[in-house]
PDB file of N, CA and C in Angstrom:
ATOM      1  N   UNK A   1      -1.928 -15.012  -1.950  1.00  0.00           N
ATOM      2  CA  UNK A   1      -1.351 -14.066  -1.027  1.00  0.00           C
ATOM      3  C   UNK A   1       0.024 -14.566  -0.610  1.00  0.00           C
ATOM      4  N   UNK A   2       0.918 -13.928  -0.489  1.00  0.00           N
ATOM      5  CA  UNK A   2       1.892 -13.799  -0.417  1.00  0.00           C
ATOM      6  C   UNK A   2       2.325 -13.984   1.194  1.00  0.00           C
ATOM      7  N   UNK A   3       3.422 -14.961   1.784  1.00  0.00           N
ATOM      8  CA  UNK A   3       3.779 -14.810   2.868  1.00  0.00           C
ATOM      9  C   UNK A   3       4.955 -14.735   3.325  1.00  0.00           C
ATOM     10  N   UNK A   4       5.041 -13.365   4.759  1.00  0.00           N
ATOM     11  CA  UNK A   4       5.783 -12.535   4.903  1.00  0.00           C
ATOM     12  C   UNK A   4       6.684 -13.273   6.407  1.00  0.00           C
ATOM     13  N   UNK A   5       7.722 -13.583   6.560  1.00  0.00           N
ATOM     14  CA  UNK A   5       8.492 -14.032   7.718  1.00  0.00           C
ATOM     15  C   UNK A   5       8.177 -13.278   8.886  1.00  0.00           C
ATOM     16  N   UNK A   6       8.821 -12.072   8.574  1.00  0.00           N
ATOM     17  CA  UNK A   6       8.819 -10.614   9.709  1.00  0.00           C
ATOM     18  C   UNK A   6       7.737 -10.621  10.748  1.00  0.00           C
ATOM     19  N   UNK A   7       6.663 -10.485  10.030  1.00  0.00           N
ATOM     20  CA  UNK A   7       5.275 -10.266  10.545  1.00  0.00           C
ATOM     21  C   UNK A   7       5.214  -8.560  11.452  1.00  0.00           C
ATOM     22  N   UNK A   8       6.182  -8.018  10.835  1.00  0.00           N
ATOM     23  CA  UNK A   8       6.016  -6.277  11.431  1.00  0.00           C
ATOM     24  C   UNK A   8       5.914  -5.807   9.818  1.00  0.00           C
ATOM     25  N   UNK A   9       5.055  -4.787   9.921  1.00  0.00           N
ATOM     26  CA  UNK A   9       4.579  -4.153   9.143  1.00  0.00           C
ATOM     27  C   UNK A   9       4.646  -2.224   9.219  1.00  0.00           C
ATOM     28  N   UNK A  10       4.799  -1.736   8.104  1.00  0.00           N
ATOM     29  CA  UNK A  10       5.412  -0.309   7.903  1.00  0.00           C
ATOM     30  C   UNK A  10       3.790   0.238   7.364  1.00  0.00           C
ATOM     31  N   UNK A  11       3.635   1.253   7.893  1.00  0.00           N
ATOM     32  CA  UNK A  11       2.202   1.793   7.715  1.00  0.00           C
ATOM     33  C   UNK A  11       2.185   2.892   6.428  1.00  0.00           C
ATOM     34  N   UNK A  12       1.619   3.469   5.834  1.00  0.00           N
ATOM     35  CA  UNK A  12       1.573   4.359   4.562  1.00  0.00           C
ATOM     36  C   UNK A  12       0.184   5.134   4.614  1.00  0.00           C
ATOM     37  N   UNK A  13       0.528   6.251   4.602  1.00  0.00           N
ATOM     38  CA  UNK A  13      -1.119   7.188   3.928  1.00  0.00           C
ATOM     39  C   UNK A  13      -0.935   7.367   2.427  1.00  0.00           C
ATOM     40  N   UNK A  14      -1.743   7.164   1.823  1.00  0.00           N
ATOM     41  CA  UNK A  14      -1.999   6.753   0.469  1.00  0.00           C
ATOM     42  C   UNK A  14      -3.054   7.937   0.170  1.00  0.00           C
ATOM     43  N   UNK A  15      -2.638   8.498  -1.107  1.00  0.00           N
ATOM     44  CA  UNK A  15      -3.376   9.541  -1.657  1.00  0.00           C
ATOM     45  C   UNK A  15      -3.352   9.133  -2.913  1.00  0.00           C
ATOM     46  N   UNK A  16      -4.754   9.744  -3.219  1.00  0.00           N
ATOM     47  CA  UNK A  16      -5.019   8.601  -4.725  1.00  0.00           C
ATOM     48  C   UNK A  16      -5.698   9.775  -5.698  1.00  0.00           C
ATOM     49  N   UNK A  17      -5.380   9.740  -6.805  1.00  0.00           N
ATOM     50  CA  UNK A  17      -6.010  10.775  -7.936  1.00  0.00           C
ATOM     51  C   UNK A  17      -7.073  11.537  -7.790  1.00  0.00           C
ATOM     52  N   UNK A  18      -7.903  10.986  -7.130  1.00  0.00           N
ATOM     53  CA  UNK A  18      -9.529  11.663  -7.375  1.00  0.00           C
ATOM     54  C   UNK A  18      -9.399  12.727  -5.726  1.00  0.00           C
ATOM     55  N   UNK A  19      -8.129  12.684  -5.359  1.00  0.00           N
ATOM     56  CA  UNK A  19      -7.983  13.579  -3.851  1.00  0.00           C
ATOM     57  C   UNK A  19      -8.593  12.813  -2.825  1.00  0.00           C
ATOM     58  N   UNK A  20      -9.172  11.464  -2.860  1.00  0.00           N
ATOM     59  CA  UNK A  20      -9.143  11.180  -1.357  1.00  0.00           C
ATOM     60  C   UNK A  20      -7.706  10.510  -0.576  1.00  0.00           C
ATOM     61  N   UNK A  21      -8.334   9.993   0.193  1.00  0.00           N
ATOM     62  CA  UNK A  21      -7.024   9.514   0.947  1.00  0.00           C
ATOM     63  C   UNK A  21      -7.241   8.319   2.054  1.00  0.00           C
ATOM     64  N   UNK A  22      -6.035   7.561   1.798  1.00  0.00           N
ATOM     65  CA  UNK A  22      -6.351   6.413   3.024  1.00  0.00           C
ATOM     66  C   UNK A  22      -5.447   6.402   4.262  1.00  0.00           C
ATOM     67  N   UNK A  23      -5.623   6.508   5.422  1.00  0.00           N
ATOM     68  CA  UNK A  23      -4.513   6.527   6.597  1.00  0.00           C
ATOM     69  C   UNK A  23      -3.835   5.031   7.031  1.00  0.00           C
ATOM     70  N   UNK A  24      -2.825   5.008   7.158  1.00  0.00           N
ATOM     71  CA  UNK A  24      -2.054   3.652   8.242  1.00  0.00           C
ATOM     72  C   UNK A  24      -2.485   2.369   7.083  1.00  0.00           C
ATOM     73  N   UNK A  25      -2.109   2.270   5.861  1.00  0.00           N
ATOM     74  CA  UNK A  25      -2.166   0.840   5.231  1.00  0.00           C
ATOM     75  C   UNK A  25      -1.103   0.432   5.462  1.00  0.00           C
ATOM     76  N   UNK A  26      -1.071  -0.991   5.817  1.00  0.00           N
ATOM     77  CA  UNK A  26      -0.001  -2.094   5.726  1.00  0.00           C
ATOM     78  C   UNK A  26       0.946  -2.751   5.098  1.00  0.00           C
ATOM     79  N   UNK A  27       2.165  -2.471   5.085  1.00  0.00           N
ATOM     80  CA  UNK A  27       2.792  -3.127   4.137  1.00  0.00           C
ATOM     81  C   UNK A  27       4.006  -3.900   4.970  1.00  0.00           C
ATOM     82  N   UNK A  28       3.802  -5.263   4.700  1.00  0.00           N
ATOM     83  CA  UNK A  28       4.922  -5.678   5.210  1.00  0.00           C
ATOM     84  C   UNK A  28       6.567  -5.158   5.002  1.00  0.00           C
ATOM     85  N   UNK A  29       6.982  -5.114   5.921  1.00  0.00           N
ATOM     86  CA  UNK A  29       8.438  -4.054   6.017  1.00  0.00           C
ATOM     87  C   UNK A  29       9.495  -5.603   5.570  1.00  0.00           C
ATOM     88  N   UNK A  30       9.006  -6.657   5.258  1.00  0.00           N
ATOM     89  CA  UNK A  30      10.328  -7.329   4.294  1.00  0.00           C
ATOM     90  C   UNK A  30      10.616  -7.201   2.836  1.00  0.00           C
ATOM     91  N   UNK A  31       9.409  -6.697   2.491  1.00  0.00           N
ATOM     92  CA  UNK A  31       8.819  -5.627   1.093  1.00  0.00           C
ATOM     93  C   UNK A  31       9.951  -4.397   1.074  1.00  0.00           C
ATOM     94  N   UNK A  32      10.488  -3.624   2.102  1.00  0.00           N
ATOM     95  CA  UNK A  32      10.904  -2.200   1.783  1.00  0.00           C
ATOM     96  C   UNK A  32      12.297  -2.328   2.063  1.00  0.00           C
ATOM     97  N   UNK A  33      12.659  -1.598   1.753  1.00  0.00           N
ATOM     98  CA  UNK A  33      14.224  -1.295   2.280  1.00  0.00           C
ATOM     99  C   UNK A  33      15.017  -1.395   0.551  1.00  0.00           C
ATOM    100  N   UNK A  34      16.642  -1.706   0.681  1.00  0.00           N
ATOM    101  CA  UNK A  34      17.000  -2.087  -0.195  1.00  0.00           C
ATOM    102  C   UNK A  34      17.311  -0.957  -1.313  1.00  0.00           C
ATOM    103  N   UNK A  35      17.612  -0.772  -2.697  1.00  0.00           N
ATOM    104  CA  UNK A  35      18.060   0.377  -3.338  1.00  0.00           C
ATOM    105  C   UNK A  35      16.437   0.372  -3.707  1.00  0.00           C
ATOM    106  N   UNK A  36      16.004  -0.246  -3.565  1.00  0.00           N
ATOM    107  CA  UNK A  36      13.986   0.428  -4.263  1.00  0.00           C
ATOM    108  C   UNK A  36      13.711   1.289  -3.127  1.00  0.00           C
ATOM    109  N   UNK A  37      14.057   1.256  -1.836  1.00  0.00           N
ATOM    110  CA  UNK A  37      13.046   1.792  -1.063  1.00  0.00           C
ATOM    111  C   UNK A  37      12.165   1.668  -0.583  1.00  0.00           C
ATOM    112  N   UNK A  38      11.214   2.676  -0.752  1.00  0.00           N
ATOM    113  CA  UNK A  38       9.712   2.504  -0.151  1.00  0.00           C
ATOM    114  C   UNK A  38       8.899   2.212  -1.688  1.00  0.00           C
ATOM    115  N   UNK A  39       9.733   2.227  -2.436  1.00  0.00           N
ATOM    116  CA  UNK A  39       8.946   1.854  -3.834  1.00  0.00           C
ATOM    117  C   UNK A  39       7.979   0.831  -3.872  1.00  0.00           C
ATOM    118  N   UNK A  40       8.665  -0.293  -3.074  1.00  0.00           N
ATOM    119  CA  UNK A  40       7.633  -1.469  -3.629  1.00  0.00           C
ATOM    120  C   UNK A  40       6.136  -1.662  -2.364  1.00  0.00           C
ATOM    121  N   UNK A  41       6.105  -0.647  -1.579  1.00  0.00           N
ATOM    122  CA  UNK A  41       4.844  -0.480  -1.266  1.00  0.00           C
ATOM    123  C   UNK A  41       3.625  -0.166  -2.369  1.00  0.00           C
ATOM    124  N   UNK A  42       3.988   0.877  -3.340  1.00  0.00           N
ATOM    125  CA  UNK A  42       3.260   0.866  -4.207  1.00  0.00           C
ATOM    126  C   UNK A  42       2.276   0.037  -4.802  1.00  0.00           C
ATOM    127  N   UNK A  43       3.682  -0.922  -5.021  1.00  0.00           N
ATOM    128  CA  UNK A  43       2.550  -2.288  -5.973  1.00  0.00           C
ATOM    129  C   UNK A  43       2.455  -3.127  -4.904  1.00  0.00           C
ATOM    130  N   UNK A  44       2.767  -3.211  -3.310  1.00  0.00           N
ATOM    131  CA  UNK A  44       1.715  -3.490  -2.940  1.00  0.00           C
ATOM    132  C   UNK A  44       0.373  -3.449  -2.373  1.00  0.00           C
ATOM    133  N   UNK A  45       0.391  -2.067  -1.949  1.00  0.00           N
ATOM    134  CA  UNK A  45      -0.448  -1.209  -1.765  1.00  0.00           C
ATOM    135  C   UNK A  45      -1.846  -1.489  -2.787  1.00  0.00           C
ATOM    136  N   UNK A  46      -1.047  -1.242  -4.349  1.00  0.00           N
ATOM    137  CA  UNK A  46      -2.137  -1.347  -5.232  1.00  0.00           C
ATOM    138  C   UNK A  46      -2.604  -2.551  -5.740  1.00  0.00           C
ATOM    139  N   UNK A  47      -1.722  -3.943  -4.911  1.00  0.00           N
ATOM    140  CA  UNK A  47      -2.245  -5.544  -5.311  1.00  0.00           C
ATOM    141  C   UNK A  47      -3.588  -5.259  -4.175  1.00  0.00           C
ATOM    142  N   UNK A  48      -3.140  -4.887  -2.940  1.00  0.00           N
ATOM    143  CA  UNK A  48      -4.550  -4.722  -2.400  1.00  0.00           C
ATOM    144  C   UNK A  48      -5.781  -4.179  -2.316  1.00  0.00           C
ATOM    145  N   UNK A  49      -5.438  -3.005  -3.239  1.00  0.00           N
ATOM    146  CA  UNK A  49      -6.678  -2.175  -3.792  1.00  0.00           C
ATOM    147  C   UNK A  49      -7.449  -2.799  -4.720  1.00  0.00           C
ATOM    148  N   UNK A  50      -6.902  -3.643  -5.521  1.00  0.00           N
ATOM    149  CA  UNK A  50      -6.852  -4.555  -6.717  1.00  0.00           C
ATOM    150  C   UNK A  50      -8.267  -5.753  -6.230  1.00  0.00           C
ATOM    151  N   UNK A  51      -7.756  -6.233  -5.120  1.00  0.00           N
ATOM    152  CA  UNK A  51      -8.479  -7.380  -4.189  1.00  0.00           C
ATOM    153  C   UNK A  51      -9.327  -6.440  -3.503  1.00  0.00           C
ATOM    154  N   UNK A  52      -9.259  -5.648  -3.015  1.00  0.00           N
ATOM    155  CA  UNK A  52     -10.906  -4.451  -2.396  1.00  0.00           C
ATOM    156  C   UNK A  52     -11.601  -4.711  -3.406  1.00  0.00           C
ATOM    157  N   UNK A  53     -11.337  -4.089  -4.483  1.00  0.00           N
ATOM    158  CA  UNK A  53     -12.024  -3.661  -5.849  1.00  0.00           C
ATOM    159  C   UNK A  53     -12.804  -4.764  -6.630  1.00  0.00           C
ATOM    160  N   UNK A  54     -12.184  -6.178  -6.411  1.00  0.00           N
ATOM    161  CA  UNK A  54     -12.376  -7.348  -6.631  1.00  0.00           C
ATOM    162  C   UNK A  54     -14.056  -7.605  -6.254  1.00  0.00           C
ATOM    163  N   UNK A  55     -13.751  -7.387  -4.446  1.00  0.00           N
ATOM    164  CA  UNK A  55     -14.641  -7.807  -3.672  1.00  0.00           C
ATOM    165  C   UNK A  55     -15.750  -6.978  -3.371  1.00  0.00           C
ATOM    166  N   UNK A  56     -15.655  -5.982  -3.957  1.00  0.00           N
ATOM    167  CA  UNK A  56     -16.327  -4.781  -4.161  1.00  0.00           C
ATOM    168  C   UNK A  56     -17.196  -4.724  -4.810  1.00  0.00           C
ATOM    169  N   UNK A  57     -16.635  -4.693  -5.996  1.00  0.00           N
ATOM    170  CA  UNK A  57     -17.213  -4.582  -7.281  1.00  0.00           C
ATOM    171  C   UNK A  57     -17.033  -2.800  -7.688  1.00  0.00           C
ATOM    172  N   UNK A  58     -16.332  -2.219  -7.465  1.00  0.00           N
ATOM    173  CA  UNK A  58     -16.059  -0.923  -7.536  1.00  0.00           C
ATOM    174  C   UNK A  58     -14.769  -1.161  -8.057  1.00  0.00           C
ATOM    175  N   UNK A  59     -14.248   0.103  -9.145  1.00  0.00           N
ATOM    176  CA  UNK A  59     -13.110   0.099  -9.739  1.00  0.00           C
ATOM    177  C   UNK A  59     -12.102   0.096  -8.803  1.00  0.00           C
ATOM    178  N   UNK A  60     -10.737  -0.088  -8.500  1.00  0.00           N
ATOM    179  CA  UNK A  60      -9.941   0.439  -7.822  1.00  0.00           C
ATOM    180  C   UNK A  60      -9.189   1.849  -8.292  1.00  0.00           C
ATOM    181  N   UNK A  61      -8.582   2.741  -7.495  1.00  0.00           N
ATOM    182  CA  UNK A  61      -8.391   4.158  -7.738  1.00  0.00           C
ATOM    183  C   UNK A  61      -6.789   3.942  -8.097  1.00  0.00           C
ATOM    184  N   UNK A  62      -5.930   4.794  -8.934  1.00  0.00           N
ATOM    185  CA  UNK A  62      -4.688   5.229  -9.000  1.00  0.00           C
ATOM    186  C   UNK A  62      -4.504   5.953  -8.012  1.00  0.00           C
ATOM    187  N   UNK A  63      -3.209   5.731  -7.574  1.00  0.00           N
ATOM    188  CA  UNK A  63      -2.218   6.079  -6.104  1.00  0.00           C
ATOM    189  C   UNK A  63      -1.497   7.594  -6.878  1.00  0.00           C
ATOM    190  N   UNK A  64      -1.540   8.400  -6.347  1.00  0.00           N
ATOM    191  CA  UNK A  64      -1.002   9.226  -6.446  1.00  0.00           C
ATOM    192  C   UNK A  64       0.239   9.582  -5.889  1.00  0.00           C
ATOM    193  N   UNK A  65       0.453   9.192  -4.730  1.00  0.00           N
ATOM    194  CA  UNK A  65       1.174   9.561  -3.575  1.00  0.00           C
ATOM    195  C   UNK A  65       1.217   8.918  -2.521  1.00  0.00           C
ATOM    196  N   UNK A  66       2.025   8.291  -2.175  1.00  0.00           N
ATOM    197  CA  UNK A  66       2.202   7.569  -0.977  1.00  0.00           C
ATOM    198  C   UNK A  66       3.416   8.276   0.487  1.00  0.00           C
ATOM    199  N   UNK A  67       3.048   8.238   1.843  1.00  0.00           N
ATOM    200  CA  UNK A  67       3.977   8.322   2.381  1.00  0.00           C
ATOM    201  C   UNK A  67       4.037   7.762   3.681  1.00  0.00           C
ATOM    202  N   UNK A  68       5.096   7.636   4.515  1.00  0.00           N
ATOM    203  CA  UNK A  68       5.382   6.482   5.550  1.00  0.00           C
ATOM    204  C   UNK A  68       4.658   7.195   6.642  1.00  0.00           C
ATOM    205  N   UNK A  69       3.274   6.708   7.622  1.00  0.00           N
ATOM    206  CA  UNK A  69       3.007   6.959   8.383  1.00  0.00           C
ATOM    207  C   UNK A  69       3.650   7.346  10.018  1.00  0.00           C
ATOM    208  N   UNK A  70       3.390   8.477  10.372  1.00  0.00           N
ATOM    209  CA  UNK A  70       4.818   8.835  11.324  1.00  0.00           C
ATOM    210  C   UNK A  70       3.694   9.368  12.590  1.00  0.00           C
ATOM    211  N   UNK A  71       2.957   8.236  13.790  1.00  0.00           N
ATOM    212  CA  UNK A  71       2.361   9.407  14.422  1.00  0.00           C
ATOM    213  C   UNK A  71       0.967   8.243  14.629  1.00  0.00           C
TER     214      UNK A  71
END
């Protein structure tokens, strides 16, 4: 795991192929900004689905759609 200076974090609802959806995931905000954007929430978004899925034992899902939680 990866460690983040900031320690503030940018929230995301995540919509994933099969139509469900996840509210307020975490992504550290030293991750975003920059000419990528909000891009690299993605992969991290999906390193942590990756580690659910791990611990799970359930596949992890493709992201369909991501956007910045406002609310």
């Amino acid at each position: 795991m990866s460690r983040h200076t900031e320690g503030k974090y940018v929230l995301f609802d995540v919509t994933y192929t099969d139509g469900t959806r996840r509210s307020n995931r975490k992504v550290p905000s030293d991750l975003l900004g920059g000419l990528d954007g909000d891009e690299p929430a993605r992969a991290e978004i999906t390193a942590q689905d990756q580690r659910i899925a791990a611990a799970s034992g359930r596949p992890a899902l493709t992201i369909l759609s991501l956007t910045r939680s406002f609310g």
